[in-house]
Protein backbone atom coordinates (compact mmCIF):
# COMPACT_ATOMS: atom_id res chain seq x y z
CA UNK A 1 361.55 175.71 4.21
CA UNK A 2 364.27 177.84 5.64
CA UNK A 3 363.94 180.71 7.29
CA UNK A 4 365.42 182.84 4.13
CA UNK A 5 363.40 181.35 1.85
CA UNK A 6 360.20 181.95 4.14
CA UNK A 7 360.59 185.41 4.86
CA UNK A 8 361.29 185.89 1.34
CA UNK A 9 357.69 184.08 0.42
CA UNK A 10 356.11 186.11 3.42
CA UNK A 11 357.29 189.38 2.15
CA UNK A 12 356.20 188.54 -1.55
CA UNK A 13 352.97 187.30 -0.68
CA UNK A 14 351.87 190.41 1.64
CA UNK A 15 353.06 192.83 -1.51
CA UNK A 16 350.88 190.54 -4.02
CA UNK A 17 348.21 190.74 -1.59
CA UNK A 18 348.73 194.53 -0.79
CA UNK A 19 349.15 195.74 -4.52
CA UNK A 20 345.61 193.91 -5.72
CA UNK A 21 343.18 195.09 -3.27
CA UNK A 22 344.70 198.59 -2.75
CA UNK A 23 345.62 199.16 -6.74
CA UNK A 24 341.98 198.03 -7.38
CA UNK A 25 340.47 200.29 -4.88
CA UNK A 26 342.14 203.29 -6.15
CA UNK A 27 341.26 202.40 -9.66
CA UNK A 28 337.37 202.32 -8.14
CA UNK A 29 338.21 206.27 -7.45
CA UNK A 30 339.44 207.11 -10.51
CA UNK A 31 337.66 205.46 -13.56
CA UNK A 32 334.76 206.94 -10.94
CA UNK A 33 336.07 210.37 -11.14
CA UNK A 34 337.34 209.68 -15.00
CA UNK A 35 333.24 208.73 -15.68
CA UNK A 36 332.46 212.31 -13.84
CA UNK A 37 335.00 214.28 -16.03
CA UNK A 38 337.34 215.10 -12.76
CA UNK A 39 340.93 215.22 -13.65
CA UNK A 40 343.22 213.02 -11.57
CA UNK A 41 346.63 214.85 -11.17
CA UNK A 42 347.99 211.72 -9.36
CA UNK A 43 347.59 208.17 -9.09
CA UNK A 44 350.02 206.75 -6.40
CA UNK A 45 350.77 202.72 -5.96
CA UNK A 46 352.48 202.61 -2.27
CA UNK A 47 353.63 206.05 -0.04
CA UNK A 48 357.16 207.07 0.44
CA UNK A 49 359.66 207.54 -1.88
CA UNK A 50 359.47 207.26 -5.53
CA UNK A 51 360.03 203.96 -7.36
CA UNK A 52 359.17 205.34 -10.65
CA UNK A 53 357.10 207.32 -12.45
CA UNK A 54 355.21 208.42 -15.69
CA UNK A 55 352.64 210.90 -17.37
CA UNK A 56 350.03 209.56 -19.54
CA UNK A 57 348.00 211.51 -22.40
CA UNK A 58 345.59 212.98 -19.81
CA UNK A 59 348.28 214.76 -17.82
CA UNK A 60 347.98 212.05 -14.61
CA UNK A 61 351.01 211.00 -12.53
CA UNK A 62 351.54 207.62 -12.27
CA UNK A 63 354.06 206.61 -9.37
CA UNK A 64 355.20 203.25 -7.39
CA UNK A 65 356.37 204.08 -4.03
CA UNK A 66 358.13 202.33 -1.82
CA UNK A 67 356.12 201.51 0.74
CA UNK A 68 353.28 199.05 -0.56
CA UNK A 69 351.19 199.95 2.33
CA UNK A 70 348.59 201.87 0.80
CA UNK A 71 348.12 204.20 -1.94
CA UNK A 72 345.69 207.48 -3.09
CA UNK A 73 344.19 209.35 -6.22
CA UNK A 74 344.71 212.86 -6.42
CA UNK A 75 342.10 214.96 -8.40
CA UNK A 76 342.86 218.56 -9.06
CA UNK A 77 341.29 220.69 -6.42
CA UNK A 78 341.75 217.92 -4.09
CA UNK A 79 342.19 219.02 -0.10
CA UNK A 80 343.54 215.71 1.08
CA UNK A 81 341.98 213.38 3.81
CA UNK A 82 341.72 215.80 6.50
CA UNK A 83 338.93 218.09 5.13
CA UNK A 84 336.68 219.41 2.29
CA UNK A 85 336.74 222.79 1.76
CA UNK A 86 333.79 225.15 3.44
CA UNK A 87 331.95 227.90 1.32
CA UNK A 88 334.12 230.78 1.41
CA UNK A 89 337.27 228.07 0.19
CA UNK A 90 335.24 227.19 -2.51
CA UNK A 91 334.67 230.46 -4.10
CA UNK A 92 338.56 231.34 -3.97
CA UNK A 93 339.42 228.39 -5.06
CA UNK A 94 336.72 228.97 -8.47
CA UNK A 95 338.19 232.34 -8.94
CA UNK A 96 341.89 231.07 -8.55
CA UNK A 97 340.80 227.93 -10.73
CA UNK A 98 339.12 229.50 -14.14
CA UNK A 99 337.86 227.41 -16.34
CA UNK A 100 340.20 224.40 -14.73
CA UNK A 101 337.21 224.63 -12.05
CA UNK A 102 335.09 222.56 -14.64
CA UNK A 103 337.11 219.51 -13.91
CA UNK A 104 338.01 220.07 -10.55
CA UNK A 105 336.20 217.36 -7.69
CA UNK A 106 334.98 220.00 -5.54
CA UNK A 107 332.83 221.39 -7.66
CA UNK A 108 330.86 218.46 -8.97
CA UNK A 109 327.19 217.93 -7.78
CA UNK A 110 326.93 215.91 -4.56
CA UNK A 111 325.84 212.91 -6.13
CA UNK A 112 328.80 212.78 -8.59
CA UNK A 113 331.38 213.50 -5.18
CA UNK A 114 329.26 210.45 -3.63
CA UNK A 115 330.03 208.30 -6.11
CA UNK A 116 333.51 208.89 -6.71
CA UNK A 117 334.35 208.66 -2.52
CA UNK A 118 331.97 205.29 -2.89
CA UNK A 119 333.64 203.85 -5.98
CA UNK A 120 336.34 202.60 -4.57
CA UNK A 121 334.58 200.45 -1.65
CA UNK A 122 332.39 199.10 -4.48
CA UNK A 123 335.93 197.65 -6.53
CA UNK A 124 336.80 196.12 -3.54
CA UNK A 125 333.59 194.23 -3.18
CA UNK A 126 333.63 193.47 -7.32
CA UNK A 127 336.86 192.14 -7.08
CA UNK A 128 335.73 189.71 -4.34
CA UNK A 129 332.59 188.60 -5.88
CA UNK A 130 334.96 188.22 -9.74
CA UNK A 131 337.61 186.41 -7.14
CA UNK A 132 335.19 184.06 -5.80
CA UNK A 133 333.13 182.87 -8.32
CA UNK A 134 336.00 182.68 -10.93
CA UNK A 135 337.31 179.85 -8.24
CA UNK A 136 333.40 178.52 -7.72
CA UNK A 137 333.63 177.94 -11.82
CA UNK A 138 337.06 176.83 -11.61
CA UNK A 139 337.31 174.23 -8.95
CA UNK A 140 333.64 173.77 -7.60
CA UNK A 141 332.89 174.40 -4.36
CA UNK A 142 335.03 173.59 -1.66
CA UNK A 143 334.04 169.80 -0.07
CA UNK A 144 331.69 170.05 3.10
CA UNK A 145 329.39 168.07 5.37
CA UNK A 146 325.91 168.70 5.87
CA UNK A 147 324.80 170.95 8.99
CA UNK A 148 323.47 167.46 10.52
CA UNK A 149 325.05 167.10 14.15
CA UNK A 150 327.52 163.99 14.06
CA UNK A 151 328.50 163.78 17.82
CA UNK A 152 327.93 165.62 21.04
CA UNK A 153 330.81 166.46 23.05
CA UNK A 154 330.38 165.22 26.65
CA UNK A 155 330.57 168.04 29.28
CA UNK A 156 330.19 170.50 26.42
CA UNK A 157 327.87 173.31 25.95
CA UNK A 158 326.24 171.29 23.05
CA UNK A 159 325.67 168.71 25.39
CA UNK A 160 324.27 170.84 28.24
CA UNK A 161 322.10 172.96 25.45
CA UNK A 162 319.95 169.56 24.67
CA UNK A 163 321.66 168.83 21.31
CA UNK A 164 321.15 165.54 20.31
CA UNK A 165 323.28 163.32 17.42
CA UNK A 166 321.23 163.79 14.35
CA UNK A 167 319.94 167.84 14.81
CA UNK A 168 320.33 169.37 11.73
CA UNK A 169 320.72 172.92 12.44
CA UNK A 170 318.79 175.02 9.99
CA UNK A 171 319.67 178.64 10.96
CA UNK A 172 321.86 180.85 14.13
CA UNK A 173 320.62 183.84 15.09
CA UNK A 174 318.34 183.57 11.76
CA UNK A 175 321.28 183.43 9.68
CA UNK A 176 320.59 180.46 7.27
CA UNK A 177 323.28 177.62 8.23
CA UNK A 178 323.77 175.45 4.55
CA UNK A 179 327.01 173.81 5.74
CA UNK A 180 328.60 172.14 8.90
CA UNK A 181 331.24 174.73 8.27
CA UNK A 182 328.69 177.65 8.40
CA UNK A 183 328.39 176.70 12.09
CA UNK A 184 331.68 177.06 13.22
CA UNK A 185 332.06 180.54 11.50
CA UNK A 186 328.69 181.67 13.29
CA UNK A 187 330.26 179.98 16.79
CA UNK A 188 334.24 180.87 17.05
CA UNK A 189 334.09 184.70 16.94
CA UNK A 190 331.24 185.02 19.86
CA UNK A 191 332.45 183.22 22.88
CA UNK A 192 329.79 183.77 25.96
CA UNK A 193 327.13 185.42 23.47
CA UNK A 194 323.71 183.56 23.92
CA UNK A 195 323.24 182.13 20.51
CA UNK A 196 319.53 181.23 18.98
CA UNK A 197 319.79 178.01 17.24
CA UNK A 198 316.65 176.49 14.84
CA UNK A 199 317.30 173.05 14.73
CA UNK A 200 315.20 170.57 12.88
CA UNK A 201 314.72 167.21 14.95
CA UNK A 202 312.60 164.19 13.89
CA UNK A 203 310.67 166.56 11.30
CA UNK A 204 309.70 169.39 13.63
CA UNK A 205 311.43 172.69 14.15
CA UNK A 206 312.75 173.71 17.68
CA UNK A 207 314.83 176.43 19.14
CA UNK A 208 317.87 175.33 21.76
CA UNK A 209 319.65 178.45 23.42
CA UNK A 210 323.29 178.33 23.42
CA UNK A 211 326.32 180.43 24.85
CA UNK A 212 330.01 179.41 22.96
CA UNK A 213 332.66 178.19 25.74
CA UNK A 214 335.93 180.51 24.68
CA UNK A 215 339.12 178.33 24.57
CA UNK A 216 342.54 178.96 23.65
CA UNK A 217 343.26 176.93 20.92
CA UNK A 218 346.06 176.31 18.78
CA UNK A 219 346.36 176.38 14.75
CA UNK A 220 348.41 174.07 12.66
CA UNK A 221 350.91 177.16 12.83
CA UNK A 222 351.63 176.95 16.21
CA UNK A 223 349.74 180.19 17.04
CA UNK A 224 346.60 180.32 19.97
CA UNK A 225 343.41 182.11 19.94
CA UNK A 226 340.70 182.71 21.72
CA UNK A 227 337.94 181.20 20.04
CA UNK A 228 333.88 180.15 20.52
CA UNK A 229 333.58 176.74 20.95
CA UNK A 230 329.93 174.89 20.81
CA UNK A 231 331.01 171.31 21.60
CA UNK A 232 329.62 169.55 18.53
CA UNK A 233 331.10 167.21 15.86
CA UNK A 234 330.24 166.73 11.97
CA UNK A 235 328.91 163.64 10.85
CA UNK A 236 330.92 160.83 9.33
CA UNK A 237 331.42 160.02 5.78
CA UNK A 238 332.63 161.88 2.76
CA UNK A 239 332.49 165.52 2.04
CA UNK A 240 329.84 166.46 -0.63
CA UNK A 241 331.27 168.55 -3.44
CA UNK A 242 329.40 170.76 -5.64
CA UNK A 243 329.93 171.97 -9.74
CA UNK A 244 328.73 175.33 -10.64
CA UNK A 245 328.00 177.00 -14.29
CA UNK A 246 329.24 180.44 -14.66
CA UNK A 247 325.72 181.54 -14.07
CA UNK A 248 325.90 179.46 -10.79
CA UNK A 249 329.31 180.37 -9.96
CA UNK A 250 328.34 184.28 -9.80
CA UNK A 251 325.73 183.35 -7.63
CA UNK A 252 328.17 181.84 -5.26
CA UNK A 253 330.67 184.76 -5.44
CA UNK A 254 327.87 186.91 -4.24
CA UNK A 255 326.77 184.94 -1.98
CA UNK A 256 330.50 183.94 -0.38
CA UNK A 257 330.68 187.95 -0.74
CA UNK A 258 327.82 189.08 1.12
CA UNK A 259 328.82 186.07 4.03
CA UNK A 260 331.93 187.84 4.29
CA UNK A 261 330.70 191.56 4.71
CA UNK A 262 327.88 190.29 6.74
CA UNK A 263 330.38 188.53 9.54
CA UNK A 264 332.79 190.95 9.64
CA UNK A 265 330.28 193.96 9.82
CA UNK A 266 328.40 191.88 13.02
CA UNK A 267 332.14 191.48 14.45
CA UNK A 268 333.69 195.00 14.40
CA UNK A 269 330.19 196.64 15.44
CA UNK A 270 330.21 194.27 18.42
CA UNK A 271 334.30 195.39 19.24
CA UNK A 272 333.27 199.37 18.61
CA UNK A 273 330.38 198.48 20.93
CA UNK A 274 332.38 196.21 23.49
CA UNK A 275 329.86 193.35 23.19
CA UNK A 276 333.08 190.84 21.99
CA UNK A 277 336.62 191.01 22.15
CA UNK A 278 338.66 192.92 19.97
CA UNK A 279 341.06 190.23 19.71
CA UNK A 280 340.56 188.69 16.30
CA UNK A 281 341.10 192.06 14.67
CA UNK A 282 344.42 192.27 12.84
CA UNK A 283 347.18 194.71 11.05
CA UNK A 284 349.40 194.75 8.54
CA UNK A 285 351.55 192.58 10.61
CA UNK A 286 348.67 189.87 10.72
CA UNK A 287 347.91 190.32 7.10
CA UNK A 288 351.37 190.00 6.68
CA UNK A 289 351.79 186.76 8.48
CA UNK A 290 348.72 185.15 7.22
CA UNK A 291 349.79 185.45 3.89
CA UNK A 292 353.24 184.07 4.98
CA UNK A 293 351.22 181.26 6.70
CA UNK A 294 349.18 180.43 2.86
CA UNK A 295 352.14 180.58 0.88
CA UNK A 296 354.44 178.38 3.29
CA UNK A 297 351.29 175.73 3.79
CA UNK A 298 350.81 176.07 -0.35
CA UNK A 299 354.38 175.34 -1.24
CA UNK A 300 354.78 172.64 1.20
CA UNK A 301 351.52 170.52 -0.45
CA UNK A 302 352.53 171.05 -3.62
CA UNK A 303 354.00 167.92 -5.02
CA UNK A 304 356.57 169.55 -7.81
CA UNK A 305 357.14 173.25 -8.12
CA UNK A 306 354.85 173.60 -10.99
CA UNK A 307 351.69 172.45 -8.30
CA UNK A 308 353.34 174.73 -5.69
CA UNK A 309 353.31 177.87 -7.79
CA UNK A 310 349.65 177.05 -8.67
CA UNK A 311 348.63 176.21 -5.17
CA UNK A 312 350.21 179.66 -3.88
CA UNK A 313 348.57 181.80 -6.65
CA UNK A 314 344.79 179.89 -5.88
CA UNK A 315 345.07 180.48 -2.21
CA UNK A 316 346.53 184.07 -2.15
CA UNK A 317 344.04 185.15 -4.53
CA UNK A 318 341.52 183.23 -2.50
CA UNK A 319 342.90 185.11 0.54
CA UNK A 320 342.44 188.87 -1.36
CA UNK A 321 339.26 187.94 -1.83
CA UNK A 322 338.64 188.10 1.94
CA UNK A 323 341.09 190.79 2.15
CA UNK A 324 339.56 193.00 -0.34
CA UNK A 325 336.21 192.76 1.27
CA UNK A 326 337.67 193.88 4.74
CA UNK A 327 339.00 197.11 3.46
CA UNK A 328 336.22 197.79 1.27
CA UNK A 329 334.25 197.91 4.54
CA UNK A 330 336.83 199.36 6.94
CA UNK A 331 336.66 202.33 4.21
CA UNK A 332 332.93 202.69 4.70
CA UNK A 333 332.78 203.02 8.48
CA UNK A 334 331.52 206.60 9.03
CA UNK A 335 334.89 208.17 9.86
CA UNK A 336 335.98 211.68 8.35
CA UNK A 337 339.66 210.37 7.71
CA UNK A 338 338.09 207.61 5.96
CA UNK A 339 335.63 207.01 3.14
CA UNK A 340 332.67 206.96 5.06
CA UNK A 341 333.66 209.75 6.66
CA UNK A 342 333.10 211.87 3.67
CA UNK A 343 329.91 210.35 2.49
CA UNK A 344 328.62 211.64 5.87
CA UNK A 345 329.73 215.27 4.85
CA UNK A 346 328.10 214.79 1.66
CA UNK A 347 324.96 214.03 3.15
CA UNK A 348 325.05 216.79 5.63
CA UNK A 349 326.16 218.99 3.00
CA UNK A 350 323.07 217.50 1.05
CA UNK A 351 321.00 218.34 3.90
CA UNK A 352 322.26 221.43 4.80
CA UNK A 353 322.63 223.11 1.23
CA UNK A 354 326.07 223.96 2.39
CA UNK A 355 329.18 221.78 3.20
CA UNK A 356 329.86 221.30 7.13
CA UNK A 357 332.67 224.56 8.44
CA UNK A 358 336.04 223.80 8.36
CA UNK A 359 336.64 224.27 12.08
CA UNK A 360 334.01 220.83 12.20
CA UNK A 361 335.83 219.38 9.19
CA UNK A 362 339.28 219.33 11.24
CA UNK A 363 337.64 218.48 14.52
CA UNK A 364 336.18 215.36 12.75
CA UNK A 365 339.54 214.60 10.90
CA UNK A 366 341.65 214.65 14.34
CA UNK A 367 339.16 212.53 16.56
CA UNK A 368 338.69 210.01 13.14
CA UNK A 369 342.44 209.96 12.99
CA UNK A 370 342.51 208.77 16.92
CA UNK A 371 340.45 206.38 16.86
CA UNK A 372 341.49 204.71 13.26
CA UNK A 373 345.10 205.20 15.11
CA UNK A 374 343.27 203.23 18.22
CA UNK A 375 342.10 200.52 15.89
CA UNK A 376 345.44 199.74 14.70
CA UNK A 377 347.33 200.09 17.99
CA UNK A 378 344.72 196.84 19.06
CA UNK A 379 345.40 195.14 15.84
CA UNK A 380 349.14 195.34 16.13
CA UNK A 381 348.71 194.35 19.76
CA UNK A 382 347.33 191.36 18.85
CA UNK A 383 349.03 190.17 15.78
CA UNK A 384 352.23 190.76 18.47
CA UNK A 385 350.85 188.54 20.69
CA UNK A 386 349.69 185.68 18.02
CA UNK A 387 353.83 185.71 17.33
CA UNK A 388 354.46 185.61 20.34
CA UNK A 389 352.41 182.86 20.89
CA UNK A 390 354.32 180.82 18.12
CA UNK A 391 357.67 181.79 19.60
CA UNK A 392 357.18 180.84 23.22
């Protein structure tokens, strides 16, 4: 593919990827504040200048910007990301308001402003579950070899551990293991971390104690990371492969759900408390050429351009599955310019019978906004590098 016609496919696929989870988020927000009888003024698709626009029935905005990096809801009454208004704000803003005040977000019980801030997380994670299991009912599950230990790598840390061909590892860290690929997720983010394995061995259960070697290795892109590496190989012989019914299928977008939130919860509490490296955390620039990466790789397998076009649309909708779950998450972490953030001033406001002063409202807002502005200075920094890395 030239490069044209690649950047082209990179820049479509980010947008595509961009416009799902982000449009569906927002939409968590406002059929949320829609259910609660709060008027949404605004309902923005991108930031920057306006695309186009229209009103609907209800009086809402509805614009495409263009910048597809993002997006908001705007309810009347609403104060923005920095802050929530304190006390005294609130009673000018009734007065100025009338009988507008009835449908205006900040004065809705707690519960109600709870829900609407947590809505929009919650899309993100229905969308991922709906993504996965509608490709669990559609194709199966994806082929895979048993957890059983195939060959020990000599010299390795498997090898030094006391692994021995045959092992079938049952569980790491007492997270169940049901595939050989389950192992490798559990391994390659934690290089150095002592890791508990529960291996089953001749009938009887035993625990080995294990650290991940970290070594640079390269991906069929031509890009190196850092990753864990145990020193242990899969068994021989052909992948199993698994049929679901859409019962079954939900099941498995739950559970492929839940596996998602639960590693990349363990990850970025172990970066925020320096216990791994920070370097498999990635931007828009990584989203960006990851989804460049799954389109290009999709085209190329496809056989005629009707299998390419399917191929693409499976794996980037495959890939906003994982995508949606990250920022679904990233929006809960407990930051004021965030989500999170403002289910914690709910619940000291629920605590407090009074919402937190604006003076700790802006404090919050400026050190949230540093260290969300931190988080993405280290992601950038190492998508930059993983380029580099391809270039040189």
């Amino acid at each position: 593919m030239d490069l044209i016609g690649s950047g082209f496919l990179t820049i479509f696929s980010f947008v595509f990827l961009i416009s799902i989870v982000v449009v569906i988020h927002e939409l968590g927000h406002y059929w949320a504040g829609r259910f609660c009888g709060v008027h949404a003024e605004a309902f923005s698709m991108g930031f920057g200048p306006t695309l186009f626009s229209w009103r609907d029935k209800r009086g809402t905005v509805w614009r495409v910007a263009a910048l597809p990096l993002g997006g908001y809801v705007k309810f009347l009454g609403d104060a923005g990301a920095a802050s929530e208004p304190d006390a005294d704000k609130l009673e000018q803003l009734r007065r100025d308001m009338g009988e507008a005040a009835d449908r205006c977000y900040h004065f809705k019980p707690i519960w109600q402003r709870a829900f609407i801030t947590a809505a929009g997380p919650i899309a993100n994670f229905i969308l991922a579950i709906f993504i996965f299991a509608s490709i669990a009912l559609t194709f199966g599950s994806q082929p895979y070899q048993l957890p059983i230990v195939g060959s020990v790598v000599e010299g390795g840390v498997g090898e030094a551990a006391g692994f021995e061909v045959g092992d079938r590892i049952l569980a790491i860290n007492d997270n169940r293991i049901d595939t050989f690929q389950d192992i490798i997720t559990e391994v390659v983010w934690r290089p150095g971390e002592a890791l508990r394995f529960e291996v089953e061995r001749d009938g009887a259960t035993l625990v080995i104690l294990a650290a991940p070697r970290g070594e640079r290795i390269e991906d069929q892109f031509g890009g190196t990371r850092t990753l864990g590496r145990i020193g242990l190989g899969s068994q021989a012989g052909p992948a199993l492969r698994d049929q679901y019914n859409p019962v079954e299928a939900l099941g498995q977008g739950v559970d492929r759900t839940w596996a998602a939130v639960s590693m990349t919860a363990r990850y970025v509490s172990r970066v925020v408390t320096g216990r791994v490296s920070a370097e498999l955390l990635n931007g828009p620039v990584g989203i960006a050429t990851a989804a460049g990466q799954t389109a290009s790789a999709s085209v190329e397998a496809g056989g005629t351009a009707a299998e390419s076009a399917f191929l693409l649309l499976v794996n980037l909708i495959n890939l906003a599955g994982f995508l949606s779950v990250g920022l679904g998450l990233v929006n809960l972490l407990p930051i004021p310019i965030l989500d999170g953030g403002h289910l914690v001033y709910y619940a000291y406001e629920a605590v407090a019978r009074r919402p937190l002063s604006m003076k700790a409202q802006a404090l919050g807002f400026r050190v949230g906004l540093v260290f969300v502005l931190g988080l993405m200075l280290v992601a950038t920094w190492n998508d930059l590098n993983y380029l580099l890395g391809q270039m040189f």
